[in-house]
Protein backbone atom coordinates (compact mmCIF):
# COMPACT_ATOMS: atom_id res chain seq x y z
CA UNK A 1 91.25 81.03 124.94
CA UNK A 2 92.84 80.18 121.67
CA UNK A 3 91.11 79.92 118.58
CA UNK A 4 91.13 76.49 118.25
CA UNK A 5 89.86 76.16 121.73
CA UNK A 6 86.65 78.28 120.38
CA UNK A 7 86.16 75.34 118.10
CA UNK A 8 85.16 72.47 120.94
CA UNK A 9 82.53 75.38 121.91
CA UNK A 10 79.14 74.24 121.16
CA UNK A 11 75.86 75.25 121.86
CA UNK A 12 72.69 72.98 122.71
CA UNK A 13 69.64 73.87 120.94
CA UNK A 14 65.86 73.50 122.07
CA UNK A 15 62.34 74.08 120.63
CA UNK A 16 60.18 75.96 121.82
CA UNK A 17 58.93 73.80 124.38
CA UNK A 18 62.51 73.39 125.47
CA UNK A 19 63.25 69.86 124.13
CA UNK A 20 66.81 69.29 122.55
CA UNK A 21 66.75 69.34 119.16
CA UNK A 22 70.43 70.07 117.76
CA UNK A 23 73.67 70.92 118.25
CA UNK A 24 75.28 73.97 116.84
CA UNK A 25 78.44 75.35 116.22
CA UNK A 26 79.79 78.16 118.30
CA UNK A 27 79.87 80.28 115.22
CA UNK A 28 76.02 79.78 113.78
CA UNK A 29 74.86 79.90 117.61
CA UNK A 30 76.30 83.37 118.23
CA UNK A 31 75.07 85.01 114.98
CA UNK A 32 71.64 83.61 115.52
CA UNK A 33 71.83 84.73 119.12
CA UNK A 34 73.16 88.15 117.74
CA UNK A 35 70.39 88.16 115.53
CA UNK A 36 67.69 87.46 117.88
CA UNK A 37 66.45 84.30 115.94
CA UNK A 38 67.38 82.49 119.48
CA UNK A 39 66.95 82.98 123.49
CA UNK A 40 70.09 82.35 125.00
CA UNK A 41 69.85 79.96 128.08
CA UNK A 42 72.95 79.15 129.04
CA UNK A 43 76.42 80.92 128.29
CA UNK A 44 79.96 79.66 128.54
CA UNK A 45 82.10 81.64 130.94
CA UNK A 46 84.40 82.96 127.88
CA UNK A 47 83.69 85.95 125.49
CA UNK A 48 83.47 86.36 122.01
CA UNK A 49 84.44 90.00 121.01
CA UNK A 50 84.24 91.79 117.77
CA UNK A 51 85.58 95.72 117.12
CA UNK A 52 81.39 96.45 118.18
CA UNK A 53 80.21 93.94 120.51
CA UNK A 54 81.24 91.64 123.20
CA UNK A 55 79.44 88.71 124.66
CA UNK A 56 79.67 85.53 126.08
CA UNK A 57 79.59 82.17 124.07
CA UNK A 58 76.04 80.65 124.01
CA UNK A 59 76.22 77.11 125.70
CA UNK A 60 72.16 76.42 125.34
CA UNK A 61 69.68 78.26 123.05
CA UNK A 62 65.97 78.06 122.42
CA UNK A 63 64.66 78.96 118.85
CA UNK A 64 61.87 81.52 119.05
CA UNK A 65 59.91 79.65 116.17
CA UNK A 66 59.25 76.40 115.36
CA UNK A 67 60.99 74.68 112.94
CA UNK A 68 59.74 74.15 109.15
CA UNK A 69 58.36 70.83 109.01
CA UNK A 70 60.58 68.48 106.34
CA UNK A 71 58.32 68.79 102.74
CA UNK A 72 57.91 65.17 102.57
CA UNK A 73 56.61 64.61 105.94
CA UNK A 74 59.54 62.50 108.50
CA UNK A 75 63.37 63.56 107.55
CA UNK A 76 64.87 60.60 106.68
CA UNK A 77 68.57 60.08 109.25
CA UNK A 78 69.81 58.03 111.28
CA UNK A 79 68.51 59.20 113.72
CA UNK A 80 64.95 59.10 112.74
CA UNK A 81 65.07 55.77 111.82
CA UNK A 82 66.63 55.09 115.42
CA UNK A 83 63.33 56.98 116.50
CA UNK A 84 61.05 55.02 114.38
CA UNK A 85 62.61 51.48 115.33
CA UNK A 86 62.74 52.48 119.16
CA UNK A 87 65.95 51.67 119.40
CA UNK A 88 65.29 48.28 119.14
CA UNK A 89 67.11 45.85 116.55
CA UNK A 90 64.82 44.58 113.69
CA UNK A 91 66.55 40.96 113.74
CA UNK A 92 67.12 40.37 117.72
CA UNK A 93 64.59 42.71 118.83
CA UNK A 94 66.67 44.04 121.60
CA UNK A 95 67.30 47.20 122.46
CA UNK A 96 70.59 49.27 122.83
CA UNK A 97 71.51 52.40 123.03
CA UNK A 98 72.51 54.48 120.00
CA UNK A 99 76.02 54.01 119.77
CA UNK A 100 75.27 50.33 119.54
CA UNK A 101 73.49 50.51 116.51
CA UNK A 102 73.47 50.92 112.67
CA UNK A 103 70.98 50.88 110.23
CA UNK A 104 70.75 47.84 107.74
CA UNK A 105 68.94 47.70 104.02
CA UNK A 106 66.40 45.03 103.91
CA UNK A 107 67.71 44.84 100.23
CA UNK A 108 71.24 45.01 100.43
CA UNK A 109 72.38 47.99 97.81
CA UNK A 110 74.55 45.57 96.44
CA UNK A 111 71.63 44.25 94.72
CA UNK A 112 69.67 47.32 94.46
CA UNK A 113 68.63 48.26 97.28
CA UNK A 114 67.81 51.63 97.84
CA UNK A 115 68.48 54.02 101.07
CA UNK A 116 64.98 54.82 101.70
CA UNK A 117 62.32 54.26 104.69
CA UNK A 118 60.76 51.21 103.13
CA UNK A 119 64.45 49.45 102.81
CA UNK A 120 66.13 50.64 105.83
CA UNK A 121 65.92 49.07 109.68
CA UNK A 122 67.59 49.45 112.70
CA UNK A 123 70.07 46.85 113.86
CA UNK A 124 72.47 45.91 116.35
CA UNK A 125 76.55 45.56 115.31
CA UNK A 126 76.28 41.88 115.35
CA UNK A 127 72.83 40.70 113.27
CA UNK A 128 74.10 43.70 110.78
CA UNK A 129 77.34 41.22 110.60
CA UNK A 130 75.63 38.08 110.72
CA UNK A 131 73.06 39.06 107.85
CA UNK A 132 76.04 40.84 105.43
CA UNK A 133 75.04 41.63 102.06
CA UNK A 134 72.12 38.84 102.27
CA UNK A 135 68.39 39.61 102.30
CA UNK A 136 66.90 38.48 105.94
CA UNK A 137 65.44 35.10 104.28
CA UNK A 138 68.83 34.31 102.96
CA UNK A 139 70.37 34.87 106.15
CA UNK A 140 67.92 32.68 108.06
CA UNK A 141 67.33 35.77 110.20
CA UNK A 142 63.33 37.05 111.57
CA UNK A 143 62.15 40.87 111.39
CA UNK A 144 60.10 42.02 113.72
CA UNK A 145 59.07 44.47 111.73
CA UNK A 146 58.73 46.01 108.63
CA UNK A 147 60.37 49.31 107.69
CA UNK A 148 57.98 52.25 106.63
CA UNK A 149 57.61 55.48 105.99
CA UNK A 150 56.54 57.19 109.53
CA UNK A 151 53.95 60.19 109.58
CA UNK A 152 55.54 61.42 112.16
CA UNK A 153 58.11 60.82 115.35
CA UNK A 154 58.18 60.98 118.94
CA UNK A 155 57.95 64.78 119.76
CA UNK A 156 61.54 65.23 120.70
CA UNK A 157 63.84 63.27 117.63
CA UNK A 158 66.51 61.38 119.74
CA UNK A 159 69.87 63.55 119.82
CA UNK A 160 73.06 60.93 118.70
CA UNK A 161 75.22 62.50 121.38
CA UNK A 162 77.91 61.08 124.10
CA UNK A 163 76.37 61.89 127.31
CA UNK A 164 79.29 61.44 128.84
CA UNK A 165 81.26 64.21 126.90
CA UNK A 166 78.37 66.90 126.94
CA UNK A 167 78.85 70.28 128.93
CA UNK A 168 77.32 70.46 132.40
CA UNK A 169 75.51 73.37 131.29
CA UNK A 170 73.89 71.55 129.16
CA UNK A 171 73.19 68.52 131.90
CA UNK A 172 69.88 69.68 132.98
CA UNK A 173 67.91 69.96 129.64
CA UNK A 174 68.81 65.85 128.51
CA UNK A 175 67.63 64.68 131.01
CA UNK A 176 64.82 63.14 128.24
CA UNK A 177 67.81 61.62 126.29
CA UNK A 178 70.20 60.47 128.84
CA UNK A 179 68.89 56.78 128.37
CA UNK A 180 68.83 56.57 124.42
CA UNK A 181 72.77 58.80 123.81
């Protein structure tokens, strides 16, 4: 395997109670394998060999401690506000998976707005068009809801992965996430 074929090698990372949490590279996945910071699950049938070791690329990995909790409370991503919204579009109130999505300030920063919880919704390709650099009243446009600052998310934060390009090794632990990728 060539070196640049190393670099679509990618490992899937769980918590403790084995729901996806990450994606790694396959460099940071085999020192914290080498390390012993993870379990490895799964391995890709190709080695990785250095003048004192040899092993096999990890392909899925569970962390043997929890993750540190964010200082202020809920990460703000993308994908958290995806999580917070439910997938669903603030404007139509439909919901789509997350390729099908953006996120959309309430404020537009063109006036100030800032890229924070309180300013920030979900919404679908089309009402994020429709509304442009407007405020929802302006646009003539509903929200369901009202962005805030969440105490906390669904257990597992939604992965923004292509289901259909993931490893088959790494088929059996999505299974959670296939409907929301």
């Amino acid at each position: 395997m060539s070196g640049d074929d190393h670099q679509q090698l990618s490992a899937l990372v769980l918590s403790i109670r084995m729901t996806p949490q990450g994606v790694l590279r396959w460099d940071k996945a085999v020192t914290l394998a080498v390390t012993g910071k993870v379990d490895v699950l799964e391995e890709y049938d190709v080695e990785c060999r250095s003048p004192s070791i040899s092993l096999r690329f990890p392909a899925v990995v569970r962390v043997r401690r929890a993750f540190r909790k964010h200082k202020d409370g809920v990460k703000f991503s993308r994908a958290n506000v995806y999580a917070r919204d439910n997938y669903r579009c603030c404007y139509c109130n439909h919901k789509f998976r997350a390729k099908q999505l953006n996120y959309d300030h309430v404020l537009p920063r063109v006036r100030g707005g800032k890229t924070v919880w309180e300013n920030i919704v979900t919404t679908c390709y089309p009402c994020n068009t429709r509304k442009g650099s407007r405020t929802p009243r302006e646009a003539g446009m509903t929200m369901h809801y009202q962005p805030h600052k969440p105490e906390k998310l669904p257990e597992s934060a939604p992965l923004l992965i292509d289901m259909s390009r993931v490893p088959a090794l790494w088929l059996p632990y999505l299974t959670s996430i296939a409907q929301t990728a």
